[in-house]
Protein backbone atom coordinates (compact mmCIF):
# COMPACT_ATOMS: atom_id res chain seq x y z
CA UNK A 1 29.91 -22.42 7.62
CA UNK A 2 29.15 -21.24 11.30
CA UNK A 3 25.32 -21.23 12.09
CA UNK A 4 25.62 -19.32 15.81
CA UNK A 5 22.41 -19.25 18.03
CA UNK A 6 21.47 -16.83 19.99
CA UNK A 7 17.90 -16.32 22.21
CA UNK A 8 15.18 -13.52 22.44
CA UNK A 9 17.28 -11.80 24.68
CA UNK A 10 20.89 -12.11 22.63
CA UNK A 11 22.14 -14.46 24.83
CA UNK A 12 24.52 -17.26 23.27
CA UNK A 13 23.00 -20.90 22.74
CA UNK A 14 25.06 -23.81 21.00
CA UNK A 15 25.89 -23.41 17.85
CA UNK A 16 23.80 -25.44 15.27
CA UNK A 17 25.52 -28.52 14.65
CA UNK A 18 25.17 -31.45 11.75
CA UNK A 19 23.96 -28.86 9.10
CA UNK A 20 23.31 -30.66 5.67
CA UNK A 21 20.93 -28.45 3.63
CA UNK A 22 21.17 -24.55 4.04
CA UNK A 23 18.62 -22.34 1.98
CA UNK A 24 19.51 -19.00 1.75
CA UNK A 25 16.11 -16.44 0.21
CA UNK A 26 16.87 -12.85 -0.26
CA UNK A 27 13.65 -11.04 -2.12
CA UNK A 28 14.16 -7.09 -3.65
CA UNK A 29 10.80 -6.63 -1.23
CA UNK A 30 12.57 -6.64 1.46
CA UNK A 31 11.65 -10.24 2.59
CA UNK A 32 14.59 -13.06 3.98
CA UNK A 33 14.01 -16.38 4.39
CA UNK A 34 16.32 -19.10 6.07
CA UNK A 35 16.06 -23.12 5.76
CA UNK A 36 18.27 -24.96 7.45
CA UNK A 37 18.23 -29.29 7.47
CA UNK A 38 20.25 -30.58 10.69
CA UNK A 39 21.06 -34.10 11.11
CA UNK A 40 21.33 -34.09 14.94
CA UNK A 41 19.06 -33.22 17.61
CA UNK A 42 18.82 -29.73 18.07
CA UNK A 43 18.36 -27.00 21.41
CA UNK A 44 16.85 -24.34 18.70
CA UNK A 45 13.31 -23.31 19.34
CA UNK A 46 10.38 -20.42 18.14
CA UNK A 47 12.00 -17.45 18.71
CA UNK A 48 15.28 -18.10 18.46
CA UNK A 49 18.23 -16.01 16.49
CA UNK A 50 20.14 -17.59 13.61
CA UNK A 51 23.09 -15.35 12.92
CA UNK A 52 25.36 -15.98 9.14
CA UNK A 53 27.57 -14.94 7.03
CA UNK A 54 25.45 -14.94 3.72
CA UNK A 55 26.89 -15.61 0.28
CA UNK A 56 27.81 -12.04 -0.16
CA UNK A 57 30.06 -11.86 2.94
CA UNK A 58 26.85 -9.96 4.64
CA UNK A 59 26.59 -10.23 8.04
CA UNK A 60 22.90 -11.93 8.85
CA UNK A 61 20.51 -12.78 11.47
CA UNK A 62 16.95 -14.58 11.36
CA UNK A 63 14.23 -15.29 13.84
CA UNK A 64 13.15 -18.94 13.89
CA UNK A 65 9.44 -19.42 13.23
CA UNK A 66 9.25 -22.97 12.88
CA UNK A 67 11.56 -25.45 13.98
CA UNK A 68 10.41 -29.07 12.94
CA UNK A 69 11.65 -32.05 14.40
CA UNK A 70 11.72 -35.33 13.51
CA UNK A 71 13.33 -38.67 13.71
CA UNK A 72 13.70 -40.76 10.54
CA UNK A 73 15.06 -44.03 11.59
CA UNK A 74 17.57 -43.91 13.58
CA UNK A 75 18.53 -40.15 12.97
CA UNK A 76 16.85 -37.20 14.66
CA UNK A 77 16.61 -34.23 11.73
CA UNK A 78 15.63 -30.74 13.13
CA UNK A 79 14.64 -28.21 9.90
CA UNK A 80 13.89 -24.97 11.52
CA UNK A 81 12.59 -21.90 9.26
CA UNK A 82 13.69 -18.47 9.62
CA UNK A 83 12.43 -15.28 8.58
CA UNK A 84 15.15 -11.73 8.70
CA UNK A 85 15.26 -10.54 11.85
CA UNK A 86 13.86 -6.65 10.74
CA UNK A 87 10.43 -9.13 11.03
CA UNK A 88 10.96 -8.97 14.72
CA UNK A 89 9.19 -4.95 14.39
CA UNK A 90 6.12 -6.32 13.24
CA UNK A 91 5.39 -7.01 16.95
CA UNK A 92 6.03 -3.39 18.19
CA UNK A 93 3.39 -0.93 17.55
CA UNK A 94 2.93 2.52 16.85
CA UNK A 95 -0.09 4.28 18.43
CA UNK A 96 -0.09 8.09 16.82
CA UNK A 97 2.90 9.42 14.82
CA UNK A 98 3.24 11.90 12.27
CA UNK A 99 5.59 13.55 10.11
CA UNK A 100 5.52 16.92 8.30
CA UNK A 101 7.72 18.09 5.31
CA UNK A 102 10.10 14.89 6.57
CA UNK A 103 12.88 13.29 4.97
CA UNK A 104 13.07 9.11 4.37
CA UNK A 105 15.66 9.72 7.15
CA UNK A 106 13.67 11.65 9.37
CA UNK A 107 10.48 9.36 8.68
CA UNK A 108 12.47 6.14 9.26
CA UNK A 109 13.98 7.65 12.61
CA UNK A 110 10.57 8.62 14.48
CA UNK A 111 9.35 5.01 13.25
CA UNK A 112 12.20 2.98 14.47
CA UNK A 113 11.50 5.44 18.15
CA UNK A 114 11.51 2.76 20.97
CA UNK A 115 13.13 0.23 19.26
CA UNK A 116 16.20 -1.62 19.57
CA UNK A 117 16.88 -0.71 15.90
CA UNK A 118 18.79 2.16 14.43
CA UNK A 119 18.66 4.30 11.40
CA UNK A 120 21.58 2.75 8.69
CA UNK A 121 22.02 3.81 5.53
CA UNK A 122 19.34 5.94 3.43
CA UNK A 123 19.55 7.18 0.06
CA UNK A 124 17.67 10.32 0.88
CA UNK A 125 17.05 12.47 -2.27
CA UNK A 126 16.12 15.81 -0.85
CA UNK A 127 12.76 14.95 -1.18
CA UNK A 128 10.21 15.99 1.98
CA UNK A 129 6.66 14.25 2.08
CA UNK A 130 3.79 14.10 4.99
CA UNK A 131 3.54 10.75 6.14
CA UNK A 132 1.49 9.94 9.32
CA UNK A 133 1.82 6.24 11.16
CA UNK A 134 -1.62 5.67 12.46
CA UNK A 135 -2.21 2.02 14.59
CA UNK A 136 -0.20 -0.20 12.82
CA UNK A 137 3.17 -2.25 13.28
CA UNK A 138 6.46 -0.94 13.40
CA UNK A 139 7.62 -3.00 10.26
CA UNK A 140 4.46 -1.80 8.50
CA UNK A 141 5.29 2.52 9.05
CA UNK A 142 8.86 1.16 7.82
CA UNK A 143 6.93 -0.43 4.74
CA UNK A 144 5.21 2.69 4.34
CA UNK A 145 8.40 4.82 4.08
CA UNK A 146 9.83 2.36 1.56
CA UNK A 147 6.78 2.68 -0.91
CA UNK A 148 6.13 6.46 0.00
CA UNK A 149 10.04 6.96 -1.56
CA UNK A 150 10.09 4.05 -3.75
CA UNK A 151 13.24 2.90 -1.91
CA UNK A 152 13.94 -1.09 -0.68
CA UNK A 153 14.05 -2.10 2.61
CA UNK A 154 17.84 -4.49 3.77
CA UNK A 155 19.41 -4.66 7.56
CA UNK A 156 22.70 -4.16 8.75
CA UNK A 157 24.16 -5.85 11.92
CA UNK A 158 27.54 -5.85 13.73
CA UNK A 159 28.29 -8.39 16.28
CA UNK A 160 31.23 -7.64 19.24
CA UNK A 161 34.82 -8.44 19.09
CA UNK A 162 34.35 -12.12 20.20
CA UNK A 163 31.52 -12.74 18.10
CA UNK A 164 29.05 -14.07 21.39
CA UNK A 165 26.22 -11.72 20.47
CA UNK A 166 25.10 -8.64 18.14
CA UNK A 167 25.90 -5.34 19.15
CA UNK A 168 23.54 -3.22 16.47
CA UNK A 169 20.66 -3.84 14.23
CA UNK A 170 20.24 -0.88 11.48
CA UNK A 171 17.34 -0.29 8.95
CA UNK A 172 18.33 0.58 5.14
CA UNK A 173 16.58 2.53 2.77
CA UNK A 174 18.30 1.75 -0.57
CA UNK A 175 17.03 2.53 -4.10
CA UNK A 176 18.10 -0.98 -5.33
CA UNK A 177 19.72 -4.28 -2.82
CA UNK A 178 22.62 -5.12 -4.66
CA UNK A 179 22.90 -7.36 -7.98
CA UNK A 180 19.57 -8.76 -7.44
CA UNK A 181 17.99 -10.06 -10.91
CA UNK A 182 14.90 -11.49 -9.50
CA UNK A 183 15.38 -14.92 -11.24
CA UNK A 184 14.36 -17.65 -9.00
CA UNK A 185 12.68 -15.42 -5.78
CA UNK A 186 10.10 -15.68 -4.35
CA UNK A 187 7.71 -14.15 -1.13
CA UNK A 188 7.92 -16.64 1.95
CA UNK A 189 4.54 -17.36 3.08
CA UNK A 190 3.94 -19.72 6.10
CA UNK A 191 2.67 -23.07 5.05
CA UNK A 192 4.93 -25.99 4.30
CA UNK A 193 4.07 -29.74 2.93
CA UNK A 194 3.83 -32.32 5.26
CA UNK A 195 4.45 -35.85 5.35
CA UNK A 196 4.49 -38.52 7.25
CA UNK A 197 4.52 -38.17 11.64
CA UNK A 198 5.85 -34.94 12.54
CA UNK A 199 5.68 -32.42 15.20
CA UNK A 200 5.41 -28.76 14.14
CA UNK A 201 5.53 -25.56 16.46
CA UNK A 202 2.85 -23.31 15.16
CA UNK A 203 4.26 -20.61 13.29
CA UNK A 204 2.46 -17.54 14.64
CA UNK A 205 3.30 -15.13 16.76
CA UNK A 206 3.22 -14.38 20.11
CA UNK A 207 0.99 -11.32 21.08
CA UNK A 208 1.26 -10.25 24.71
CA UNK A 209 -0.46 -6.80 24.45
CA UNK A 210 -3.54 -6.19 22.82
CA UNK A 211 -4.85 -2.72 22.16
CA UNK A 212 -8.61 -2.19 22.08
CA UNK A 213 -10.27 0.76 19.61
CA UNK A 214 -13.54 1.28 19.14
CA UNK A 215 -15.91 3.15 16.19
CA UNK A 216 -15.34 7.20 15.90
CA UNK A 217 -18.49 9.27 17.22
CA UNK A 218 -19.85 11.76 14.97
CA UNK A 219 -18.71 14.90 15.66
CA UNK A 220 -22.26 17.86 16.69
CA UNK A 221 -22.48 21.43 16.08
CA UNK A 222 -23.51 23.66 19.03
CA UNK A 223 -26.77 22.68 19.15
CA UNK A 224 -25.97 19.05 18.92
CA UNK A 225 -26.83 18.31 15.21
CA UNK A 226 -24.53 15.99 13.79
CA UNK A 227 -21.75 17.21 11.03
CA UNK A 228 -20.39 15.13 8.62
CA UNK A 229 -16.90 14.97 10.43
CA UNK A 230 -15.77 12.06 12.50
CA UNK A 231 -13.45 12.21 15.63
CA UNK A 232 -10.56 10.03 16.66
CA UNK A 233 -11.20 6.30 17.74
CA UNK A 234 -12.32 5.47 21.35
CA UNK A 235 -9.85 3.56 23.49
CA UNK A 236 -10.24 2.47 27.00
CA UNK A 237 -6.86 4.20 28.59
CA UNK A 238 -9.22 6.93 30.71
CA UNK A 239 -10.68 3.13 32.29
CA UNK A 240 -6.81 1.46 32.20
CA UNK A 241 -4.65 4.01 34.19
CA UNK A 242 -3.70 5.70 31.12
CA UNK A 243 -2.76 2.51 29.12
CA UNK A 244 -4.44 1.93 25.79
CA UNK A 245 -3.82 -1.65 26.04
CA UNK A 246 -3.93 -4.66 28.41
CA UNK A 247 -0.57 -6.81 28.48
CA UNK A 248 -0.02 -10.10 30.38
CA UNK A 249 3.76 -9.13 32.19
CA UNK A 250 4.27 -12.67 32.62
CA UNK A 251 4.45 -13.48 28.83
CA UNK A 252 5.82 -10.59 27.94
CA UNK A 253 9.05 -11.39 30.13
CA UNK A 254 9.31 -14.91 28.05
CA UNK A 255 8.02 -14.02 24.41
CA UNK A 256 8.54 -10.08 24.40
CA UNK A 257 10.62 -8.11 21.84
CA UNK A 258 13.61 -6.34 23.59
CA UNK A 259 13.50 -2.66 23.60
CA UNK A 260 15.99 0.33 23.56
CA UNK A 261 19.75 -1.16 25.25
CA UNK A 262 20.34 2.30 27.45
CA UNK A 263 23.76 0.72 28.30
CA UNK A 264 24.82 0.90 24.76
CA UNK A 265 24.39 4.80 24.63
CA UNK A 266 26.09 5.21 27.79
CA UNK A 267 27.57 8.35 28.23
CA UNK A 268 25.60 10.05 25.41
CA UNK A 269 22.46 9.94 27.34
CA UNK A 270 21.14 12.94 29.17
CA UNK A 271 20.58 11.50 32.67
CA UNK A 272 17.43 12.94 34.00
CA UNK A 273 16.09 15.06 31.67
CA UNK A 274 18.93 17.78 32.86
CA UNK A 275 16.37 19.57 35.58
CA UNK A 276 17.03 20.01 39.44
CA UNK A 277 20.72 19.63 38.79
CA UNK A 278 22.51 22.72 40.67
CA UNK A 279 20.14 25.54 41.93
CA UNK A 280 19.48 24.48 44.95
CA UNK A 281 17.08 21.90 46.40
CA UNK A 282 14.98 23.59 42.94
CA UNK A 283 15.22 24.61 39.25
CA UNK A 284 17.58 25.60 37.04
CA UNK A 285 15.74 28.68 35.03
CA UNK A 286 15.51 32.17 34.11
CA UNK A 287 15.99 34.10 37.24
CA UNK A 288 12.95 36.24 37.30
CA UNK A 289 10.27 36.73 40.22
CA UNK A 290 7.62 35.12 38.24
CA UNK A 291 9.81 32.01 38.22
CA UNK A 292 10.88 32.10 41.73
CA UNK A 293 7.42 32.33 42.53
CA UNK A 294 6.43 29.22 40.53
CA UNK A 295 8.90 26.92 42.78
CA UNK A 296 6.69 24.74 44.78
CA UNK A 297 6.47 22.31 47.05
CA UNK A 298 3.46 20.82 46.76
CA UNK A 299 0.38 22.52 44.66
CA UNK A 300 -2.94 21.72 46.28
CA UNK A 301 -3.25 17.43 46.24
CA UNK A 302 -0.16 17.40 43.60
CA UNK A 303 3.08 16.47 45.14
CA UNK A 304 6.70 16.58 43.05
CA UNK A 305 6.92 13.23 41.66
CA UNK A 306 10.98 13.17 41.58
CA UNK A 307 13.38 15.29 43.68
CA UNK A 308 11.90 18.21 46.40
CA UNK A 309 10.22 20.55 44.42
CA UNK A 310 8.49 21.49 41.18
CA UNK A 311 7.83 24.26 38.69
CA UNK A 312 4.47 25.71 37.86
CA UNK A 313 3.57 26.34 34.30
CA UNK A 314 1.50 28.32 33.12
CA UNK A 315 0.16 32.15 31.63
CA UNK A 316 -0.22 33.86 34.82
CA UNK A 317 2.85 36.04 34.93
CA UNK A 318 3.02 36.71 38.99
CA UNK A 319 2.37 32.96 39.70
CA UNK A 320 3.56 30.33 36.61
CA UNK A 321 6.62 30.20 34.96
CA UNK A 322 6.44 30.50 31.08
CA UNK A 323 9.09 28.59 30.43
CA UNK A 324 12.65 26.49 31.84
CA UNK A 325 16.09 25.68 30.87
CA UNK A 326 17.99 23.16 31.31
CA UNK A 327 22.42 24.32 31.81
CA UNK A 328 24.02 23.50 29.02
CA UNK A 329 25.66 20.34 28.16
CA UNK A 330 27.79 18.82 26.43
CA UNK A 331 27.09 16.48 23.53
CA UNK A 332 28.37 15.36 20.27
CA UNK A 333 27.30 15.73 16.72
CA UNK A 334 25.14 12.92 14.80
CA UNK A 335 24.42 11.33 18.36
CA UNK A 336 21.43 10.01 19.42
CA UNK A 337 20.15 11.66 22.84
CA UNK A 338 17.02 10.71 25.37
CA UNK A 339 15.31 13.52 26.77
CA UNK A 340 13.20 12.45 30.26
CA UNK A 341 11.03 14.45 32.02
CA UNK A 342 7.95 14.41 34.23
CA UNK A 343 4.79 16.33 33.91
CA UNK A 344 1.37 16.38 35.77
CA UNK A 345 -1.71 18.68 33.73
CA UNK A 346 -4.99 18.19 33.14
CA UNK A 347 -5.99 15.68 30.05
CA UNK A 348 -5.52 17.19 26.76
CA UNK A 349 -2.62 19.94 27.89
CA UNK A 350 0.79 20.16 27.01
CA UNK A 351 3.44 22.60 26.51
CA UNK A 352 6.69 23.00 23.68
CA UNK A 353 10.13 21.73 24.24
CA UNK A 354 12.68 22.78 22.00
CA UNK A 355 16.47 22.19 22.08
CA UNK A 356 19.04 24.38 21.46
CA UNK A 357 22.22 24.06 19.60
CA UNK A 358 25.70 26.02 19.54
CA UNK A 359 25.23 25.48 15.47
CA UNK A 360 25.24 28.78 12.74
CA UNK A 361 22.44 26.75 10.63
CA UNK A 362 19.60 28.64 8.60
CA UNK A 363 16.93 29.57 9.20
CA UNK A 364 17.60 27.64 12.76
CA UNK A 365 19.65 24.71 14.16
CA UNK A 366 16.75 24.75 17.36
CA UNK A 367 15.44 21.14 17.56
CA UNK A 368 11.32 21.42 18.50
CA UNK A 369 10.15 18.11 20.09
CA UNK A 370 6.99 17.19 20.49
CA UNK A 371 5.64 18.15 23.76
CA UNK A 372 3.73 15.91 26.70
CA UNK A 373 0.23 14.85 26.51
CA UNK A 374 -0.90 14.71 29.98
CA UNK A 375 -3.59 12.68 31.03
CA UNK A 376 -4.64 14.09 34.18
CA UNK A 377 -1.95 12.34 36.36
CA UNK A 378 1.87 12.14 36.45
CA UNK A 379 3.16 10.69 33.30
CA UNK A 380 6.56 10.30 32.02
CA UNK A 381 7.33 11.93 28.67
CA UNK A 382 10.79 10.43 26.84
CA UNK A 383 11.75 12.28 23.50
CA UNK A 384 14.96 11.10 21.23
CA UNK A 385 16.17 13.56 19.09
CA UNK A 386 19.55 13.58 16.81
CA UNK A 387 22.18 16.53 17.44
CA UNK A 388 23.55 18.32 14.19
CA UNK A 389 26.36 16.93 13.01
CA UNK A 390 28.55 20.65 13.56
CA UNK A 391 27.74 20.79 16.94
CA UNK A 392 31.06 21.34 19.48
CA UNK A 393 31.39 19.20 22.67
């Protein structure tokens, strides 16, 4: 059996060699475990991807957590252990996000947001719940999902033609993983029995960003008496140029968890968010005075942060423009698009974004997204959204 290694970053390493001993752990909670006994000496290290065939013909890949080497005579023996590779989101996190009236689909996709993982196969049953994702891990809102719809959590991976690296990781929601019986599994939990002389990389992860929260203040009436209502936690990102966290870039290049791969949506993307694209050295919009009017070059200390000019929103009708359109492009149906633009507003305001489809779909087949949250500054909003699977190129 073929034990391919691959890095952090899905480049190809040498292939394990000199395997003696391979244990294979598949739990119905969603956990995977890997043990592997190698009678040679060994370039695998912490962090490293272990990529199978499992006993079922699955395709599999696992994140070492532990290799172990050690020499017993005259034989060097490397026993690395391995957790699933779906492990790897319990080092992303998720700051604020909320779903309404949502779909296991729809709850999985704004979870997996950012990632390098995809939405696979979910046995949706119609049913819509409220489920928010408040400050914790990635792998914890997908967790959530699984025990809000009493569904199990598996992962699905494809690798390319020539089999040097994988192409696409994929979540599952299923109601039940196969013929599991239960009958001899068990939770991996870090900790293994020592003996003798031996040389151990500690198993825990890597953290390179660390996000600071403090207590919620009491929330005060008008005349300052205290209510019993709490606000939202303090963070220090009006101190940190917007960032809620502090990160060490250095460590992050060697230890951090790869995000989205833009190159593998190629020509789906929307490049640029679809603004200043043909009217001029301007905006595509609705040709009214207001909106000519709102075309600026600069607005006080505020200069365009891409291209030549910029569009002021706003309610004044002889000044601001209400809203903007992008032309229209062409997509296709069940895709994945990015939508990029840039905003500058004072902290706290924002404004809708909604995209429109060329789909007959009651009571609407209009896609709202979430709009900016602007902190005062230029900031870069990016919103995915999935296109309807009727819609026309």
């Amino acid at each position: 059996m073929r034990f391919a290694c691959f890095d952090r970053w899905n480049d190809p390493k040498p292939d394990l060699a000199g395997v003696t001993e391979a244990k294979w752990t598949s739990g119905v909670d969603g956990t995977r475990t890997l043990e592997l006994t190698c009678v040679s000496e060994t370039t695998v290290g912490k962090g490293d991807r272990i990529v199978f065939t499992d006993p079922r013909g699955n395709l599999q890949e696992t994140v070492v957590v532990s290799p172990e080497h050690r020499r017993e005579d005259a034989l060097i023996v490397t026993s690395p252990v391995c957790k699933g590779s779906v492990s790897e989101l319990d080092d992303t996190f998720v700051e604020d996000k909320r779903n309404r009236s949502a779909t296991a689909s729809e709850c999985l996709r704004k979870a997996l947001e950012n990632t390098r993982w995809s939405v696979g196969t979910v046995d949706d049953d119609g049913t819509f719940v409220d489920l928010s994702f408040y400050h914790i891990s990635t792998l914890q809102a997908v967790e959530d999902i699984a025990d809000k719809f009493g569904l199990e959590v598996t992962a699905g991976y494809l690798m390319d033609p020539q089999h040097l690296r994988i192409t696409d990781r994929a979540v599952n929601l299923v109601k039940a993983q196969g013929d599991q019986t239960g009958e001899g599994l068990r939770r991996f939990e870090y900790g293994h029995d020592l003996k003798g002389i031996t040389r151990t990389v500690d198993a825990t992860g890597v953290k390179t960003r660390l996000y600071g929260y403090g207590k919620r203040l009491a929330t005060t009436d008008e005349n300052g008496e205290q209510t019993s209502g709490y606000g939202r936690r303090i963070d220090f990102a009006d101190i940190n140029n917007g960032k809620p966290y502090v990160e060490d870039p250095t460590d992050t290049k060697l230890w951090g968890i790869p995000g989205p791969v833009v190159e593998s949506q190629g020509k789906n993307l929307v490049k640029g968010g679809g603004f200043e694209l043909t009217y001029g050295d301007g905006w595509l919009f609705s040709p009214t005075p207001a909106f000519l009017d709102a075309i600026i070059k600069a607005d006080g200390d505020v200069k365009p942060h891409e291209g030549k000019k910029m569009l002021r929103m706003g309610t004044d009708p002889d000044t601001s423009a209400s809203k903007a359109i992008t032309e229209y492009c062409s997509v296709k149906g069940n895709t994945d698009y990015e939508l990029s633009l840039w905003t500058y507003g004072p902290a706290g305001s924002s404004f809708g974004v909604t995209i429109t489809q060329n789909v007959n779909v009651y009571p609407t087949s209009d896609i709202t997204l979430a709009g900016p949250a602007n902190n005062g500054g230029w900031i870069r909003t990016k919103r995915r959204f999935t296109t309807h699977a009727a819609v026309s190129p």
